[in-house]
Each structure stands twice: as C-alpha cells, then as structure tokens.
PDB file of N, CA and C in Angstrom:
ATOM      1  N   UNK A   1       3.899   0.516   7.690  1.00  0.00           N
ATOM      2  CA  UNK A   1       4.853   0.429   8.782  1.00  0.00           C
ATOM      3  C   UNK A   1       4.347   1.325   9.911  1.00  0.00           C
ATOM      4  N   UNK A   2       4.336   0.779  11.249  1.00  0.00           N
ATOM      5  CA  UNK A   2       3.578   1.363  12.226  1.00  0.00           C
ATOM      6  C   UNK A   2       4.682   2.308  12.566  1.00  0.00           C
ATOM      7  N   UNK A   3       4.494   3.188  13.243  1.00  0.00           N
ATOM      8  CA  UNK A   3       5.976   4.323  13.833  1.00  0.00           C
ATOM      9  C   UNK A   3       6.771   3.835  14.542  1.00  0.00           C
ATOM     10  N   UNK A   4       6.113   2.796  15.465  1.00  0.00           N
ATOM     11  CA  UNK A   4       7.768   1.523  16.206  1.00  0.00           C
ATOM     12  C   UNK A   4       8.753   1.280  15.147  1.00  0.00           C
ATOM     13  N   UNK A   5       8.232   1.118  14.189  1.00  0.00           N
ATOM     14  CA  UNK A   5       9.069  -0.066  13.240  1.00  0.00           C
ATOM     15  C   UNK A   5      10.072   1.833  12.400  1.00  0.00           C
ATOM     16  N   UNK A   6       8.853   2.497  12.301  1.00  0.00           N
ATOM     17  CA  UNK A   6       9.406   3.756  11.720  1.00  0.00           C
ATOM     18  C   UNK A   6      10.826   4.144  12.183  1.00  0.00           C
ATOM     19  N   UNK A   7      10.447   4.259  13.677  1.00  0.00           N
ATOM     20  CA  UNK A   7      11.222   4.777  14.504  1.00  0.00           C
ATOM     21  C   UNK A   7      12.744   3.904  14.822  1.00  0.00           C
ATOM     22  N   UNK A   8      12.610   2.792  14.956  1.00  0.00           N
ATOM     23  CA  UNK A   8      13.754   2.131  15.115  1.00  0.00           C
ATOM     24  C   UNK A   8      14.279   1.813  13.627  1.00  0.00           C
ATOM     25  N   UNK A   9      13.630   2.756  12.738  1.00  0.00           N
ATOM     26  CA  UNK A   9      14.486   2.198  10.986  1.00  0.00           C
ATOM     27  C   UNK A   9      15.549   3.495  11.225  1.00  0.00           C
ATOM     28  N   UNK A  10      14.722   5.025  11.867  1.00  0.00           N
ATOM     29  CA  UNK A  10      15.744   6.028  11.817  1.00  0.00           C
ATOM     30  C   UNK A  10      16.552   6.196  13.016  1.00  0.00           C
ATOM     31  N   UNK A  11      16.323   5.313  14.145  1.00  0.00           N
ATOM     32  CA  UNK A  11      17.941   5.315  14.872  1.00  0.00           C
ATOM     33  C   UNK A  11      18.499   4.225  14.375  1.00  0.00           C
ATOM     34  N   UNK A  12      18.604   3.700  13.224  1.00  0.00           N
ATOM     35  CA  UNK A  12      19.808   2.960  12.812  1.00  0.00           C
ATOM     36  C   UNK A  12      20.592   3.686  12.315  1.00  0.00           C
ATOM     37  N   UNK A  13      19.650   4.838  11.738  1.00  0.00           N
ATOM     38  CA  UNK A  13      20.344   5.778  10.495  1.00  0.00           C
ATOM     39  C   UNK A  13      19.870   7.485  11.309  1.00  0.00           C
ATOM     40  N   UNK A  14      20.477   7.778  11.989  1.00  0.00           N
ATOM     41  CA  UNK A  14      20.729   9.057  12.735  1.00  0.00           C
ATOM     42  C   UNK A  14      21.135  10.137  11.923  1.00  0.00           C
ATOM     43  N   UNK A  15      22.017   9.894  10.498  1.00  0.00           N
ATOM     44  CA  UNK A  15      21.970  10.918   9.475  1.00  0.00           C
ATOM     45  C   UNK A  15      20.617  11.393   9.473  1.00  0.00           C
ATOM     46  N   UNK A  16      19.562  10.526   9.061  1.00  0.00           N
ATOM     47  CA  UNK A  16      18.262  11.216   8.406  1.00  0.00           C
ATOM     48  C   UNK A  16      18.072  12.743   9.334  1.00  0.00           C
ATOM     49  N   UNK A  17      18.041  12.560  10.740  1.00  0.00           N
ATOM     50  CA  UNK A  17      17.690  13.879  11.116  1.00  0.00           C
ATOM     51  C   UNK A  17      16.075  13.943  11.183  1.00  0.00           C
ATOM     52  N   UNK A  18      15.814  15.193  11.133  1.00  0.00           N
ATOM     53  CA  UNK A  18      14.683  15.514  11.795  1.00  0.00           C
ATOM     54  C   UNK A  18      13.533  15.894  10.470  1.00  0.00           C
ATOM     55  N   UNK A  19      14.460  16.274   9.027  1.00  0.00           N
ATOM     56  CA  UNK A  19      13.985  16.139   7.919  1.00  0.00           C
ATOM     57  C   UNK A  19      13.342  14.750   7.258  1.00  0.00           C
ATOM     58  N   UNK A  20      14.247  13.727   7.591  1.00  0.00           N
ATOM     59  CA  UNK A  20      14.060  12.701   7.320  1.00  0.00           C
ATOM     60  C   UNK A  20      13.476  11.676   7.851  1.00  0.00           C
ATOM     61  N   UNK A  21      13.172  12.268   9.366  1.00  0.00           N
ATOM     62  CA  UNK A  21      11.948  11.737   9.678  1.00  0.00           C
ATOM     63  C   UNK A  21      10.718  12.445   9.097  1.00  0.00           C
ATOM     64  N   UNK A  22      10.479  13.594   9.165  1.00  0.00           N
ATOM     65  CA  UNK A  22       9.113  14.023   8.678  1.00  0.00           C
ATOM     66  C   UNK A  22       8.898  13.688   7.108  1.00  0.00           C
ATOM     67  N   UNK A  23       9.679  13.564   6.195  1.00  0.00           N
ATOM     68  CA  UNK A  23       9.900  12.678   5.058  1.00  0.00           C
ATOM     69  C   UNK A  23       9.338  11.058   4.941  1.00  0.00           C
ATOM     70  N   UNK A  24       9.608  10.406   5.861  1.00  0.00           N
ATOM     71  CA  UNK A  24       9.276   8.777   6.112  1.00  0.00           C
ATOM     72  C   UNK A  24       8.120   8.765   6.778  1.00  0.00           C
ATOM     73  N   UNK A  25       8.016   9.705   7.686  1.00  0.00           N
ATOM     74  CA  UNK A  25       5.929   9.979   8.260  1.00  0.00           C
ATOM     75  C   UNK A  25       5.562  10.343   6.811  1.00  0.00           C
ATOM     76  N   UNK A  26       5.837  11.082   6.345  1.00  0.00           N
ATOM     77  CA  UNK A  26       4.470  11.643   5.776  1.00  0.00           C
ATOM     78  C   UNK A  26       4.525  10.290   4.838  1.00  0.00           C
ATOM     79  N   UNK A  27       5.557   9.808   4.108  1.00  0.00           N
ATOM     80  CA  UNK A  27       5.599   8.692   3.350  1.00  0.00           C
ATOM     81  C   UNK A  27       4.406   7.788   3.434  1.00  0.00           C
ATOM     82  N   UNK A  28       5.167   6.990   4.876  1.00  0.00           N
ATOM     83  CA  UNK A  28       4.179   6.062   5.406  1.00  0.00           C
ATOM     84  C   UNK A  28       2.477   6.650   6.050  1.00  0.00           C
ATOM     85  N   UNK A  29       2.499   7.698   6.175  1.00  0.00           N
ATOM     86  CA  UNK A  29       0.874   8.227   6.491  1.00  0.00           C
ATOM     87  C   UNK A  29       0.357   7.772   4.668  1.00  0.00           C
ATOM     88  N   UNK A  30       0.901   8.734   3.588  1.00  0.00           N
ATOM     89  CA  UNK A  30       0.248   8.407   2.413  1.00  0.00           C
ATOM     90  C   UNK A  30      -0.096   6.998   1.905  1.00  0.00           C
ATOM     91  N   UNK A  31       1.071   6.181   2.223  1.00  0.00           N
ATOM     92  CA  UNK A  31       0.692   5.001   1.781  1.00  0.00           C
ATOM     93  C   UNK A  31      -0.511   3.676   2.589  1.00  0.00           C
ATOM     94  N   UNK A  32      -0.334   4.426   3.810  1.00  0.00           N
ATOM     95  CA  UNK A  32      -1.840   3.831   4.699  1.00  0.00           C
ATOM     96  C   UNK A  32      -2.938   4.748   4.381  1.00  0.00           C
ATOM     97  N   UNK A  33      -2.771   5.866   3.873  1.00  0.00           N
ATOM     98  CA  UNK A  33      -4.058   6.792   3.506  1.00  0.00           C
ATOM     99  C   UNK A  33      -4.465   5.865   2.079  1.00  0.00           C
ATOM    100  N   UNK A  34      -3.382   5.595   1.462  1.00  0.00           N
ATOM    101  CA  UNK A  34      -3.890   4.768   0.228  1.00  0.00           C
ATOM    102  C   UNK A  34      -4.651   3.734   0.349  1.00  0.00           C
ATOM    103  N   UNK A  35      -4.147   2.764   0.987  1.00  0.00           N
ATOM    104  CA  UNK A  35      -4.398   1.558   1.575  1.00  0.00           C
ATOM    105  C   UNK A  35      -5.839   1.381   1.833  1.00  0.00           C
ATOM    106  N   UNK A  36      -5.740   2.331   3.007  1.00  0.00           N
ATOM    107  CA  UNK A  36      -7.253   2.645   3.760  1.00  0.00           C
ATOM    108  C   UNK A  36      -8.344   2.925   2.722  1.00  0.00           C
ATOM    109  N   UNK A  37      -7.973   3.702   1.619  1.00  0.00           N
ATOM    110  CA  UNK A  37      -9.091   3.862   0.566  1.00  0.00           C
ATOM    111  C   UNK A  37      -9.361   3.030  -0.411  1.00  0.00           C
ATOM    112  N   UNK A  38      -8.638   2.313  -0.573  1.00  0.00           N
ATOM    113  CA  UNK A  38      -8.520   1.069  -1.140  1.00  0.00           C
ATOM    114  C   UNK A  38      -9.526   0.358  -0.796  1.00  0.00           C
ATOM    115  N   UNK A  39      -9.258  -0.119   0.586  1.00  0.00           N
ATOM    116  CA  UNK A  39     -10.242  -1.070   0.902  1.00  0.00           C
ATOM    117  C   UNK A  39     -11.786  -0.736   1.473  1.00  0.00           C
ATOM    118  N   UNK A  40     -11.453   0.906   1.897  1.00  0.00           N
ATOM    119  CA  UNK A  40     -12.665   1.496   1.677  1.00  0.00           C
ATOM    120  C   UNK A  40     -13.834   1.071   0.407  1.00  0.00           C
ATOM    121  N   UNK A  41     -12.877   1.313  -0.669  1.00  0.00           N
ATOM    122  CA  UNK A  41     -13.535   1.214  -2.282  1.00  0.00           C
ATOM    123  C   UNK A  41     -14.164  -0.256  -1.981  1.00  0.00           C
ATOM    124  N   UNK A  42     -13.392  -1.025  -1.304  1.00  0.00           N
ATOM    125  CA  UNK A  42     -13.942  -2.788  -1.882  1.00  0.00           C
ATOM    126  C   UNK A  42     -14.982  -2.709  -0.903  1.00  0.00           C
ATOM    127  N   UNK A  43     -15.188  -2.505   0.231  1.00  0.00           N
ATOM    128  CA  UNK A  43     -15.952  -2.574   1.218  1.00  0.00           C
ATOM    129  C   UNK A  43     -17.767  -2.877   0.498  1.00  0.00           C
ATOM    130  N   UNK A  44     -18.638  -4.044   0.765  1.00  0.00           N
ATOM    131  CA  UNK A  44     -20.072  -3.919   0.471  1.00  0.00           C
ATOM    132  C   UNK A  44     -20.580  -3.012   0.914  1.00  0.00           C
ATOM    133  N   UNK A  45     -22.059  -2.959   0.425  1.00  0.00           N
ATOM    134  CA  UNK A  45     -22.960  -1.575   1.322  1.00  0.00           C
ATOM    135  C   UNK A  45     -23.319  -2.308   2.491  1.00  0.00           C
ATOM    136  N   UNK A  46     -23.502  -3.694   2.846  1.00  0.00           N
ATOM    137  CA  UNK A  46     -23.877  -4.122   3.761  1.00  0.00           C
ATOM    138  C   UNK A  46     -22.845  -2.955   4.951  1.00  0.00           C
ATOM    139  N   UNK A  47     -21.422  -3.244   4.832  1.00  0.00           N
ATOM    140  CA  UNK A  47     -20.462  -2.679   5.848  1.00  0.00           C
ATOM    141  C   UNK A  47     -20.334  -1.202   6.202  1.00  0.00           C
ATOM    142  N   UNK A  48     -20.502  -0.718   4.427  1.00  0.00           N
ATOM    143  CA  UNK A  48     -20.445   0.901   4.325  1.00  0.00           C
ATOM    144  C   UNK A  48     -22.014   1.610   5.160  1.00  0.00           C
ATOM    145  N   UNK A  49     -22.715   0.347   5.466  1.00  0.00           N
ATOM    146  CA  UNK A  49     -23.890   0.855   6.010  1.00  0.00           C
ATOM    147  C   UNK A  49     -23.298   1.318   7.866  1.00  0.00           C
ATOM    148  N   UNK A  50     -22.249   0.188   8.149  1.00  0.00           N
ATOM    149  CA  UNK A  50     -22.517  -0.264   9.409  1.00  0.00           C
ATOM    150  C   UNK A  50     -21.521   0.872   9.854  1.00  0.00           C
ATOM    151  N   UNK A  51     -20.535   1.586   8.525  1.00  0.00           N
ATOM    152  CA  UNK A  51     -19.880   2.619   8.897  1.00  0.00           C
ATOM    153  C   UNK A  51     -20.675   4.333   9.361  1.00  0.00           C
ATOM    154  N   UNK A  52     -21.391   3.881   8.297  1.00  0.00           N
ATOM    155  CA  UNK A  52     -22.411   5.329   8.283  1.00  0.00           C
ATOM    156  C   UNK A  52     -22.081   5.672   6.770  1.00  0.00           C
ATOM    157  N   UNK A  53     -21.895   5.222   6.342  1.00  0.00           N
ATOM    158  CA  UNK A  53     -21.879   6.019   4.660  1.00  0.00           C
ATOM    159  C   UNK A  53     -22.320   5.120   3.608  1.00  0.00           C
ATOM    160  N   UNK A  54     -22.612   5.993   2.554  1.00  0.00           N
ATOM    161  CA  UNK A  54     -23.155   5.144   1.187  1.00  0.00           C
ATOM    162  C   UNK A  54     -22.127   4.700   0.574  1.00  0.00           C
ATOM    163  N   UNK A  55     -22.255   4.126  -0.687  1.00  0.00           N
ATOM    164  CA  UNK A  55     -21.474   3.607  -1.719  1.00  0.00           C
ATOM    165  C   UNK A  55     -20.976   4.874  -2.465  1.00  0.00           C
ATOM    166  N   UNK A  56     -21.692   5.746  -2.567  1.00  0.00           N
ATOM    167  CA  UNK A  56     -21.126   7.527  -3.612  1.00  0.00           C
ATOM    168  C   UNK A  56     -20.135   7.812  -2.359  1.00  0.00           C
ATOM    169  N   UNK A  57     -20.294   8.249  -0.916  1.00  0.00           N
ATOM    170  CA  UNK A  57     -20.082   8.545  -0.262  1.00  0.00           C
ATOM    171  C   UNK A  57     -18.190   7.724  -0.212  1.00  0.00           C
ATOM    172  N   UNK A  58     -18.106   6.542  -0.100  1.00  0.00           N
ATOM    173  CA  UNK A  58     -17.198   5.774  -0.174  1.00  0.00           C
ATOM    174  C   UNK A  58     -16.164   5.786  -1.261  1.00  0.00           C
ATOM    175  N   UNK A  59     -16.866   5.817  -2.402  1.00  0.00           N
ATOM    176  CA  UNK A  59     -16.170   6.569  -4.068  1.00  0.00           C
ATOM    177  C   UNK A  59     -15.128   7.268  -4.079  1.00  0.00           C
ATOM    178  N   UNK A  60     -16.526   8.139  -3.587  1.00  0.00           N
ATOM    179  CA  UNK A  60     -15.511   9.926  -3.249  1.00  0.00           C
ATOM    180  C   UNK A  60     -14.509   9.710  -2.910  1.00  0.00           C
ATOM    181  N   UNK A  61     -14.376   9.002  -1.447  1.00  0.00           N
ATOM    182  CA  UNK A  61     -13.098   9.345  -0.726  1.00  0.00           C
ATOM    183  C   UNK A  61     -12.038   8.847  -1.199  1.00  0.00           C
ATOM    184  N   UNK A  62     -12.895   7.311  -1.713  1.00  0.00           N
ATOM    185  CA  UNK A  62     -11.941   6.619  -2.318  1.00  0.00           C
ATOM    186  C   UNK A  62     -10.890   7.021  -3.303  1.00  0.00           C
ATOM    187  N   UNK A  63     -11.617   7.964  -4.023  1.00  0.00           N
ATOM    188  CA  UNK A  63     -10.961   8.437  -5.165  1.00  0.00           C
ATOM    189  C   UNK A  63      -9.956   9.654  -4.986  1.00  0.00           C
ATOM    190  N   UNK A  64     -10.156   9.828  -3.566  1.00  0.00           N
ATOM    191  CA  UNK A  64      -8.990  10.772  -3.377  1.00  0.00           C
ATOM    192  C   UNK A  64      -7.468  10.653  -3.716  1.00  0.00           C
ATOM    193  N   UNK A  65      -6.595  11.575  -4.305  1.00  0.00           N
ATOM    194  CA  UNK A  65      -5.186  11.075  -4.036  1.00  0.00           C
ATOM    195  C   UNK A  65      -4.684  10.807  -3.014  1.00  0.00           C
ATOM    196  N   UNK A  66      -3.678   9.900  -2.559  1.00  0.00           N
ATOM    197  CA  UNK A  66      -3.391   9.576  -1.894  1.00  0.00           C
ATOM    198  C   UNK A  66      -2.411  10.839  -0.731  1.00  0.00           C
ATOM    199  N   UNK A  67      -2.262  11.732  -1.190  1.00  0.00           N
ATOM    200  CA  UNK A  67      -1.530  13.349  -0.794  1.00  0.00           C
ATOM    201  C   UNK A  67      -2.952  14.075  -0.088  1.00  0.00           C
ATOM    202  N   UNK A  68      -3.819  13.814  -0.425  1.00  0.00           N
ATOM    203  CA  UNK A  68      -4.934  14.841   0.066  1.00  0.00           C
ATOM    204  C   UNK A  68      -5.440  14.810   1.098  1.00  0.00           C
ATOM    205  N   UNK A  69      -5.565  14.987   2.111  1.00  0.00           N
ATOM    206  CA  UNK A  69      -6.288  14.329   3.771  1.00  0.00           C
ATOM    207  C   UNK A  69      -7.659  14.371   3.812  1.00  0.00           C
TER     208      UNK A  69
END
C-alpha cells in the first residue's frame, strides 16, 4: 500500500493518532521490504548483473528479515 492509500485509510479512522500511523508505516515499509527481497531472490544473474550485484550478494540481502533495513 503506497502512503496515498495509507493515508486516506487513517483519516477515516482519526482515533489511530500519530501512534498509529507510525505503526501502519512501519507495517507497510516491512512488508515491501519483504516483497522487494523476494523478488530480489528470484531475479537471474543476467539482471542481478545489470543491478550491480552477484547472486551471493542478492542471497544475503535476500535473506534478511524482513525488520532489518
């Protein structure tokens, strides 16, 4: 969920506050941090070339938790 969509979920709901936004960012940051490594992982070397990194290089990150930056 991009932060437009973020943003107009918490002025429906004005309880959340200012907690509950930084709660639903960090949410949605982790779950595109996931995402992103995800498809990092599937990515060929042909692409991981065109990024600048190897296949170990790609692993790694990949294998990060999804909490870790």
């Amino acid at each position: 969920m991009n932060s437009h969509l973020l943003n107009s979920h918490l002025d429906r709901h004005p309880a959340a506050g200012a907690a509950g936004r930084r709660a639903l960012a960090a949410a949605y940051a982790w779950n595109r941090r996931r995402h992103e490594r995800r498809t990092l992982a599937e990515l060929d070397d042909h692409l991981l070339r065109d990024i600048g990194i190897d296949r170990h290089q790609a692993l790694v990150e990949a294998s990060k938790p999804f909490w870790e930056a």
